[in-house]
N, C-alpha and C. Protein backbone atom coordinates (compact mmCIF):
# COMPACT_ATOMS: atom_id res chain seq x y z
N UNK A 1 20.93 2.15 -21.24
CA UNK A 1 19.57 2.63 -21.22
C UNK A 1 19.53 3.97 -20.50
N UNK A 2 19.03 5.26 -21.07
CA UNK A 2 18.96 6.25 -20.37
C UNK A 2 17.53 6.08 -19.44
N UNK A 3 17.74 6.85 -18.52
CA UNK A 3 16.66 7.09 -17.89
C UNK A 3 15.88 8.44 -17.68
N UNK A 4 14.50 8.47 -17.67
CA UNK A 4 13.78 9.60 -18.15
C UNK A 4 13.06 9.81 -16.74
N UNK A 5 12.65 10.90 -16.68
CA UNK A 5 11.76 12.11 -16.20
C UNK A 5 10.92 12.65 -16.20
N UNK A 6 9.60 12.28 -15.59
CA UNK A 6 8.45 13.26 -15.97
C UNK A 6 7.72 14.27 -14.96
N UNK A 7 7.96 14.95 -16.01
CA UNK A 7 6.61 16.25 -14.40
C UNK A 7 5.26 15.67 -14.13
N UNK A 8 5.33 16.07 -13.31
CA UNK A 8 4.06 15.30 -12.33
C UNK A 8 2.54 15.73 -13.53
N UNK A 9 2.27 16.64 -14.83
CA UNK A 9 1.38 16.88 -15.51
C UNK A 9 1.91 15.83 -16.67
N UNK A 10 3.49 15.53 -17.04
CA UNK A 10 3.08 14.54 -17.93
C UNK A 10 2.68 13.01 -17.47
N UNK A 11 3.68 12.77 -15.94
CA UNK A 11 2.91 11.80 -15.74
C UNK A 11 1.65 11.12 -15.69
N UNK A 12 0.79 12.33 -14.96
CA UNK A 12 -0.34 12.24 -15.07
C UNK A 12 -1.33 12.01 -16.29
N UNK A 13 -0.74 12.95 -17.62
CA UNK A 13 -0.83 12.51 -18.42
C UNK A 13 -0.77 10.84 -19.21
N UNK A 14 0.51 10.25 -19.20
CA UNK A 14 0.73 9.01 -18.66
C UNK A 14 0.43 7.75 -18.46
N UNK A 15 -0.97 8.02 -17.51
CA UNK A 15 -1.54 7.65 -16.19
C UNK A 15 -3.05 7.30 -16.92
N UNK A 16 -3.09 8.40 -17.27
CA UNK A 16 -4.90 8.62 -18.37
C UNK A 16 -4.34 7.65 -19.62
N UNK A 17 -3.33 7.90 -20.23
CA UNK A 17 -3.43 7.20 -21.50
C UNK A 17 -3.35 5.63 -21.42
N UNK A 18 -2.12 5.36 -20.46
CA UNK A 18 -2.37 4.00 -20.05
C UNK A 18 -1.51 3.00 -20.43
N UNK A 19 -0.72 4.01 -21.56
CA UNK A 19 0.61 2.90 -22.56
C UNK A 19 1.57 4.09 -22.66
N UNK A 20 2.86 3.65 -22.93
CA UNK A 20 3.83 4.32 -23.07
C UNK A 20 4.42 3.61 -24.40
N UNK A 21 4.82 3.85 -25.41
CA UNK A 21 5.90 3.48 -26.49
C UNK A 21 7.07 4.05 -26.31
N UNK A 22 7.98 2.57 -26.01
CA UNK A 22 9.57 2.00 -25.72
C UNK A 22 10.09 1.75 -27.15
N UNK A 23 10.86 2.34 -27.61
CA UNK A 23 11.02 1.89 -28.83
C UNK A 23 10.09 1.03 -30.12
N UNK A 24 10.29 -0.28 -29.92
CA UNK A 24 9.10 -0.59 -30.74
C UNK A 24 8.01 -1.37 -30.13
N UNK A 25 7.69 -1.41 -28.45
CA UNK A 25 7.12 -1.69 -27.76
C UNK A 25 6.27 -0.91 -27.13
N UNK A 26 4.93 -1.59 -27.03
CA UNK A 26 3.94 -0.80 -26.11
C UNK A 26 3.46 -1.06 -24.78
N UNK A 27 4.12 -0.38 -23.83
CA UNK A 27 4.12 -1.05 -22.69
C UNK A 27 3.18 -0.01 -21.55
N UNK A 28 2.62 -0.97 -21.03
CA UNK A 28 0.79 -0.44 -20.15
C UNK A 28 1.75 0.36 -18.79
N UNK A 29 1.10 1.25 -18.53
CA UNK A 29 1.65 2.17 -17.95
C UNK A 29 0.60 1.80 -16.43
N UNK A 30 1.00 1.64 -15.45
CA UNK A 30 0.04 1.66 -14.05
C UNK A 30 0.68 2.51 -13.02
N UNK A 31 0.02 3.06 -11.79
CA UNK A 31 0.62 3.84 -10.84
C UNK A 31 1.34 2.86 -9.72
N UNK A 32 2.59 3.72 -9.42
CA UNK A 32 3.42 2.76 -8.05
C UNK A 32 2.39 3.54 -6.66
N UNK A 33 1.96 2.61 -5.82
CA UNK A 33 2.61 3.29 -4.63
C UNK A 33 3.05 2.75 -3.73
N UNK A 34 4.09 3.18 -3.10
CA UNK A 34 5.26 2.63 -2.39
C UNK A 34 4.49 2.63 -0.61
N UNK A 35 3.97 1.67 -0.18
CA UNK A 35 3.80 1.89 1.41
C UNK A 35 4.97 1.35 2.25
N UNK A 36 5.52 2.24 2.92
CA UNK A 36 6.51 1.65 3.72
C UNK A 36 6.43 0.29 5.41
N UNK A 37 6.68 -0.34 5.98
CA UNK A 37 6.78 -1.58 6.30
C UNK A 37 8.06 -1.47 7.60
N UNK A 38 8.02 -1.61 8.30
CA UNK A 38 8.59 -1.78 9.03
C UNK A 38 8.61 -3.04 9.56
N UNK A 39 10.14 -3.83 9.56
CA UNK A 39 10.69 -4.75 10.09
C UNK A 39 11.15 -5.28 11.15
N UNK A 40 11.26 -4.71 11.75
CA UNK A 40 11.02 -4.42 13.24
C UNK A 40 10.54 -4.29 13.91
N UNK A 41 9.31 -3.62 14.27
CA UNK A 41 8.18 -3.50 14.65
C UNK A 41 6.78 -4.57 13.84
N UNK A 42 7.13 -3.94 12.52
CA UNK A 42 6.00 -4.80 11.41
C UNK A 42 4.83 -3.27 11.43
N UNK A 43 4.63 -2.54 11.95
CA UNK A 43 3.52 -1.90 11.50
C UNK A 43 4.19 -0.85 9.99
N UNK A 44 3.12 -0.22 9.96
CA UNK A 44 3.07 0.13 8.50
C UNK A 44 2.78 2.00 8.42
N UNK A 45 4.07 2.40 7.45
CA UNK A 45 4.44 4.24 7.74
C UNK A 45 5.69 4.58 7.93
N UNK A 46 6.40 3.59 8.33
CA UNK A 46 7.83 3.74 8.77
C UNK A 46 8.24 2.79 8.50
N UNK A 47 10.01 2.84 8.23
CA UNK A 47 10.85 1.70 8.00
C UNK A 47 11.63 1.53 9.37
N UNK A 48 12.42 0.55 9.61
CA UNK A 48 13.01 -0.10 10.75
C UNK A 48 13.71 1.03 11.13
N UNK A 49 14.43 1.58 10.39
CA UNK A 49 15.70 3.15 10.41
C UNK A 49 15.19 4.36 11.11
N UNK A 50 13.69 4.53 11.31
CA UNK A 50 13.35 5.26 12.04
C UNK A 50 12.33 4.72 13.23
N UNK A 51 12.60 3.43 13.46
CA UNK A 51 11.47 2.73 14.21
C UNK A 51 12.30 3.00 15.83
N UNK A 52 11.10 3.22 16.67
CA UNK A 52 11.52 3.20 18.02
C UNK A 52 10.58 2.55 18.88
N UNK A 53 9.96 1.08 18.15
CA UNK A 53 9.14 0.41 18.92
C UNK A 53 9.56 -0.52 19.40
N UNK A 54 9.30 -1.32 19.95
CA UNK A 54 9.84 -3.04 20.51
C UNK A 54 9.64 -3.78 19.69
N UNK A 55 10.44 -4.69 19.04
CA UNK A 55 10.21 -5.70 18.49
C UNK A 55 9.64 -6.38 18.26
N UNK A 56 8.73 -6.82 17.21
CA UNK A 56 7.69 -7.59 16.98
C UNK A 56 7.88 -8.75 15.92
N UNK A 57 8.06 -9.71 16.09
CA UNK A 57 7.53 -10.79 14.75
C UNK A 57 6.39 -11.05 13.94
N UNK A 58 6.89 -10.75 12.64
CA UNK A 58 6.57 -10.55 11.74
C UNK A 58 5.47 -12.09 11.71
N UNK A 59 5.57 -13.01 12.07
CA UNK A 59 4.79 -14.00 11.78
C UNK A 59 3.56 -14.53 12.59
N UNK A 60 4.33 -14.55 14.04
CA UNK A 60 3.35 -15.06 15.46
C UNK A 60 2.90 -13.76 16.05
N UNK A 61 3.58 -12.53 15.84
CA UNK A 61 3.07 -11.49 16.80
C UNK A 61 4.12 -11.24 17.94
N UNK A 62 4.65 -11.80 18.41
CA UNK A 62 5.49 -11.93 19.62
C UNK A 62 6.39 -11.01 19.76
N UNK A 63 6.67 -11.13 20.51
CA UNK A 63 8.38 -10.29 20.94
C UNK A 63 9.54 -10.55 20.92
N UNK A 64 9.79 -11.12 19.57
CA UNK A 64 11.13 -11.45 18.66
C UNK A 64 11.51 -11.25 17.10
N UNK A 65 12.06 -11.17 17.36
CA UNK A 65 12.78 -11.22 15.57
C UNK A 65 12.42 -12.16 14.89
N UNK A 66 11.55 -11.49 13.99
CA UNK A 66 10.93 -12.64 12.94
C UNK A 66 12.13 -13.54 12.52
N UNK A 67 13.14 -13.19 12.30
CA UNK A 67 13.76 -14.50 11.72
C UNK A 67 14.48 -14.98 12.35
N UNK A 68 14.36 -15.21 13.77
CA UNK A 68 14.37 -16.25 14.67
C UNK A 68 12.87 -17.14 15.31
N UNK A 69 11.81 -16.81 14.33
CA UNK A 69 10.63 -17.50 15.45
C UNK A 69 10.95 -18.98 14.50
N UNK A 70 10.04 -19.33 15.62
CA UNK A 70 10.37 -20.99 15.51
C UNK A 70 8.63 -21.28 15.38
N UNK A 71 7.71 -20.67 15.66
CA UNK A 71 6.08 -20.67 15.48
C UNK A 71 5.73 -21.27 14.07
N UNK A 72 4.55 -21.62 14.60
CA UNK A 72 3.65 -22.12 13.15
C UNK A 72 2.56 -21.42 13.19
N UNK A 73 2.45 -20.52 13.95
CA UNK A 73 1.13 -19.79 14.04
C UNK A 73 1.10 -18.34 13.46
N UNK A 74 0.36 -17.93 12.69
CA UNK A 74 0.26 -16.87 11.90
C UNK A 74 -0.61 -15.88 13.00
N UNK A 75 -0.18 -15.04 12.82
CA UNK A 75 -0.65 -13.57 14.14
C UNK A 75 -0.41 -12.41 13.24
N UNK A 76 -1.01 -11.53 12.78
CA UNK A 76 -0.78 -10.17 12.31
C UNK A 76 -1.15 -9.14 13.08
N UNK A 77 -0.45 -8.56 13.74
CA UNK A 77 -0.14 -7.66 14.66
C UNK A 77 -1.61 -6.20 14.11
N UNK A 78 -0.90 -5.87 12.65
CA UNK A 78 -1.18 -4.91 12.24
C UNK A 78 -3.33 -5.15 12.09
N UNK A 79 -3.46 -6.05 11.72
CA UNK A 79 -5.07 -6.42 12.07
C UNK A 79 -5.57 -6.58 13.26
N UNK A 80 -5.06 -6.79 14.16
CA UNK A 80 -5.21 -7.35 15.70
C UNK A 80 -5.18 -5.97 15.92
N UNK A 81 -4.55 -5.12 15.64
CA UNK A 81 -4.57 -3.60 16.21
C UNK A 81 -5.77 -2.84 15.67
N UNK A 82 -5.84 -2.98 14.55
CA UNK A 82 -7.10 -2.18 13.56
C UNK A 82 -8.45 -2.73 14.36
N UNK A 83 -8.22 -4.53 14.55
CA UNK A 83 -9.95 -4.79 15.00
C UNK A 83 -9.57 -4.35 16.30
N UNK A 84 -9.28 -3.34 16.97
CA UNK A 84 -9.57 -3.12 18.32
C UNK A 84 -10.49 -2.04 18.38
N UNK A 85 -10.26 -0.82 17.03
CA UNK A 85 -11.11 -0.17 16.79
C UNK A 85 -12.61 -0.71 16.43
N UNK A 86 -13.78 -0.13 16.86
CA UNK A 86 -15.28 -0.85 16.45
C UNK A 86 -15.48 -1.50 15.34
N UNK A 87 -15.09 -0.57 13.91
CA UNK A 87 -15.77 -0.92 12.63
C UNK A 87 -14.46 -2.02 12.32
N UNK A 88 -13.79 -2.31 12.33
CA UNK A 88 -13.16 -3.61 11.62
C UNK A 88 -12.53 -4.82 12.32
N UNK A 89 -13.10 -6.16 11.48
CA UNK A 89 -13.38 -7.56 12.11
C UNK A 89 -12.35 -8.13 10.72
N UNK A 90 -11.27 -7.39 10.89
CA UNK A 90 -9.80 -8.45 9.97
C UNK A 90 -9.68 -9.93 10.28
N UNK A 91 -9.53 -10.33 9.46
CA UNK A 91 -8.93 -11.67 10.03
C UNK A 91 -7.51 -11.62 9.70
N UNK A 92 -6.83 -11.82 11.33
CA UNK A 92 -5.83 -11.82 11.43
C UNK A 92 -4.66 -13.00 11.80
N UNK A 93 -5.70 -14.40 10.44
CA UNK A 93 -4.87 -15.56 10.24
C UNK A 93 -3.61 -15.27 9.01
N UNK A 94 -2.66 -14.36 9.04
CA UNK A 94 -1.91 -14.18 8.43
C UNK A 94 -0.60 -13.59 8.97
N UNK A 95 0.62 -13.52 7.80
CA UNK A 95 2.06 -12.41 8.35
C UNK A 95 1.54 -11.31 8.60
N UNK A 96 2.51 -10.20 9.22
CA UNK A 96 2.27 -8.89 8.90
C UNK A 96 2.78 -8.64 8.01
N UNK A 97 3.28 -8.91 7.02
CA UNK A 97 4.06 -8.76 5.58
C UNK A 97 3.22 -9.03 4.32
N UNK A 98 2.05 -9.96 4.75
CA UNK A 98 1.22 -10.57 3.88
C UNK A 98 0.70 -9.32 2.78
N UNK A 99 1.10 -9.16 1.63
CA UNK A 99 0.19 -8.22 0.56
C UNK A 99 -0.99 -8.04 0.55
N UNK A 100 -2.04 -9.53 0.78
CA UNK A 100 -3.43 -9.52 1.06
C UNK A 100 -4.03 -8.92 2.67
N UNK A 101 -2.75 -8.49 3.11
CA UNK A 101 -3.51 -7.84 4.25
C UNK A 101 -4.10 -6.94 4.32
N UNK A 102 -5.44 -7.19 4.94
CA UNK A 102 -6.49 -6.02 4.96
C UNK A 102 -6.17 -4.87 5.44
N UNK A 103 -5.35 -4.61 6.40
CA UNK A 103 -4.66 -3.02 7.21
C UNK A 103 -3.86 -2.62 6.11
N UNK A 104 -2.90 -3.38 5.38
CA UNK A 104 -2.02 -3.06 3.87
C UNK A 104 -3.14 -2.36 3.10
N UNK A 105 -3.80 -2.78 2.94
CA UNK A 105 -4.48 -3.24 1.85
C UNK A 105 -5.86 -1.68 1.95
N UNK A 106 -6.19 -1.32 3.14
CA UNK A 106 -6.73 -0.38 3.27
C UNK A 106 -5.53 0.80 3.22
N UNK A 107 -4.34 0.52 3.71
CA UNK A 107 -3.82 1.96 3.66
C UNK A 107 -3.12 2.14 2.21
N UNK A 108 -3.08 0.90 1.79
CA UNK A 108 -2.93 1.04 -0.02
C UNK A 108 -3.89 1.57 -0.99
N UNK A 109 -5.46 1.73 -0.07
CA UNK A 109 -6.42 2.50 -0.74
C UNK A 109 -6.76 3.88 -0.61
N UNK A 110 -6.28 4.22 0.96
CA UNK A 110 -6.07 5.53 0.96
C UNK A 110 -5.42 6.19 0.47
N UNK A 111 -3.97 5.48 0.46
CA UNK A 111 -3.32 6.10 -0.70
C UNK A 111 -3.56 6.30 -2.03
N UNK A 112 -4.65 5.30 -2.72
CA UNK A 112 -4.97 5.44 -3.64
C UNK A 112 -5.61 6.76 -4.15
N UNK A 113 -6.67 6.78 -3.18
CA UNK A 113 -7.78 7.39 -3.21
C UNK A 113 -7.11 9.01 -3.02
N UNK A 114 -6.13 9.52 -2.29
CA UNK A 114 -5.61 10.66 -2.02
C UNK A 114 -4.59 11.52 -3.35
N UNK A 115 -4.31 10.23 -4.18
CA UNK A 115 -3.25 10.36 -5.17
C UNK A 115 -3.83 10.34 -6.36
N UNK A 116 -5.14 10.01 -6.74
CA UNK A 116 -5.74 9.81 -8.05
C UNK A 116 -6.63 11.03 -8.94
N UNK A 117 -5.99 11.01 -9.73
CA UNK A 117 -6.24 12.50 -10.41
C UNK A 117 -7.87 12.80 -10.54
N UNK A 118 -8.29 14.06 -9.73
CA UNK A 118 -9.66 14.36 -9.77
C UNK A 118 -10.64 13.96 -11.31
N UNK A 119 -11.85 13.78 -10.60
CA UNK A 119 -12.66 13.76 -12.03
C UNK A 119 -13.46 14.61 -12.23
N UNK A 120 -13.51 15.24 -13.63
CA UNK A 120 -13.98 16.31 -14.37
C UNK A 120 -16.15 15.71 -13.54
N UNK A 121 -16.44 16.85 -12.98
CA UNK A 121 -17.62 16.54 -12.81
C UNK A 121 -19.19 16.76 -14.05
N UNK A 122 -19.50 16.18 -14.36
CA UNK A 122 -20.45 15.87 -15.19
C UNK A 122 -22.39 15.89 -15.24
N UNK A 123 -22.41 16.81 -16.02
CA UNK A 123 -24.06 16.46 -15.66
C UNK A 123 -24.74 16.11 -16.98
N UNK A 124 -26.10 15.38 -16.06
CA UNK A 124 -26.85 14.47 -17.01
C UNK A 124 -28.07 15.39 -17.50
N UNK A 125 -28.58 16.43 -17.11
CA UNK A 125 -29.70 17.10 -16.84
C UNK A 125 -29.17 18.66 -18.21
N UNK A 126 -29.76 18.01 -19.11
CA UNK A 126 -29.99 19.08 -20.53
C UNK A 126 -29.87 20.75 -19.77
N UNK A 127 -31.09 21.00 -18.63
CA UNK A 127 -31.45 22.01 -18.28
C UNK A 127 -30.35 22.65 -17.61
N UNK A 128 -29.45 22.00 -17.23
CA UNK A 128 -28.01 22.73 -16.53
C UNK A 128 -27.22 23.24 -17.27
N UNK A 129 -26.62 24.43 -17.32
CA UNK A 129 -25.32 24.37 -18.16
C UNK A 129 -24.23 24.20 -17.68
């Protein structure tokens, strides 16, 4: 299987249309984005390889290596940090790994929101040109 290449205008392109044709297949085209995770720490921006925090578990919160806790208690670090700020009340009955996490889950929208191809602005009003 070769592998292909696109400039960031055909991707985009791409992106709008929504399907790509694979030979005799039509396959739905969606955007990646990659947020990085740190394992070690558990917060989110960095991977373990550049982490210089203290150790955190990934499950209880604590100060061990997730894959040594022995807990049944779910602690997400990364929500427990966000609700310290005023505006957000996470619930932080989950991993820090969890996909449905709301701190994920917001910085998966910023990213969204920063990466998504502008929209042509539009008016409704005859009298404008």
């Amino acid at each position: 299987m070769q592998s292909s290449s696109y400039s960031k205008r055909e991707a985009i392109q791409l992106l709008r249309r929504g399907r790509i044709f694979l030979d005799l297949q039509s396959c739905t085209v969606k955007p990646f984005y990659e947020i990085k995770r740190c394992i070690k720490c558990q917060k989110i921006g960095h991977t373990s390889l550049q982490c210089k925090n203290d150790t955190t578990c990934g499950k209880c919160g604590e100060s061990h290596d997730t894959r040594t806790c022995k807990k049944d208690t779910k602690q997400c670090i990364n929500c427990q940090h966000s609700n310290k700020t005023p505006k957000t009340t996470f619930s932080t009955d989950h991993y820090a790994f969890d996909n449905k996490c709301n701190s994920y889950r917001n910085t998966l929208n910023s990213l969204r929101d920063t990466t998504r191809p502008a929209k042509k602005a539009t008016t409704h009003n005859k009298n404008i040109p």
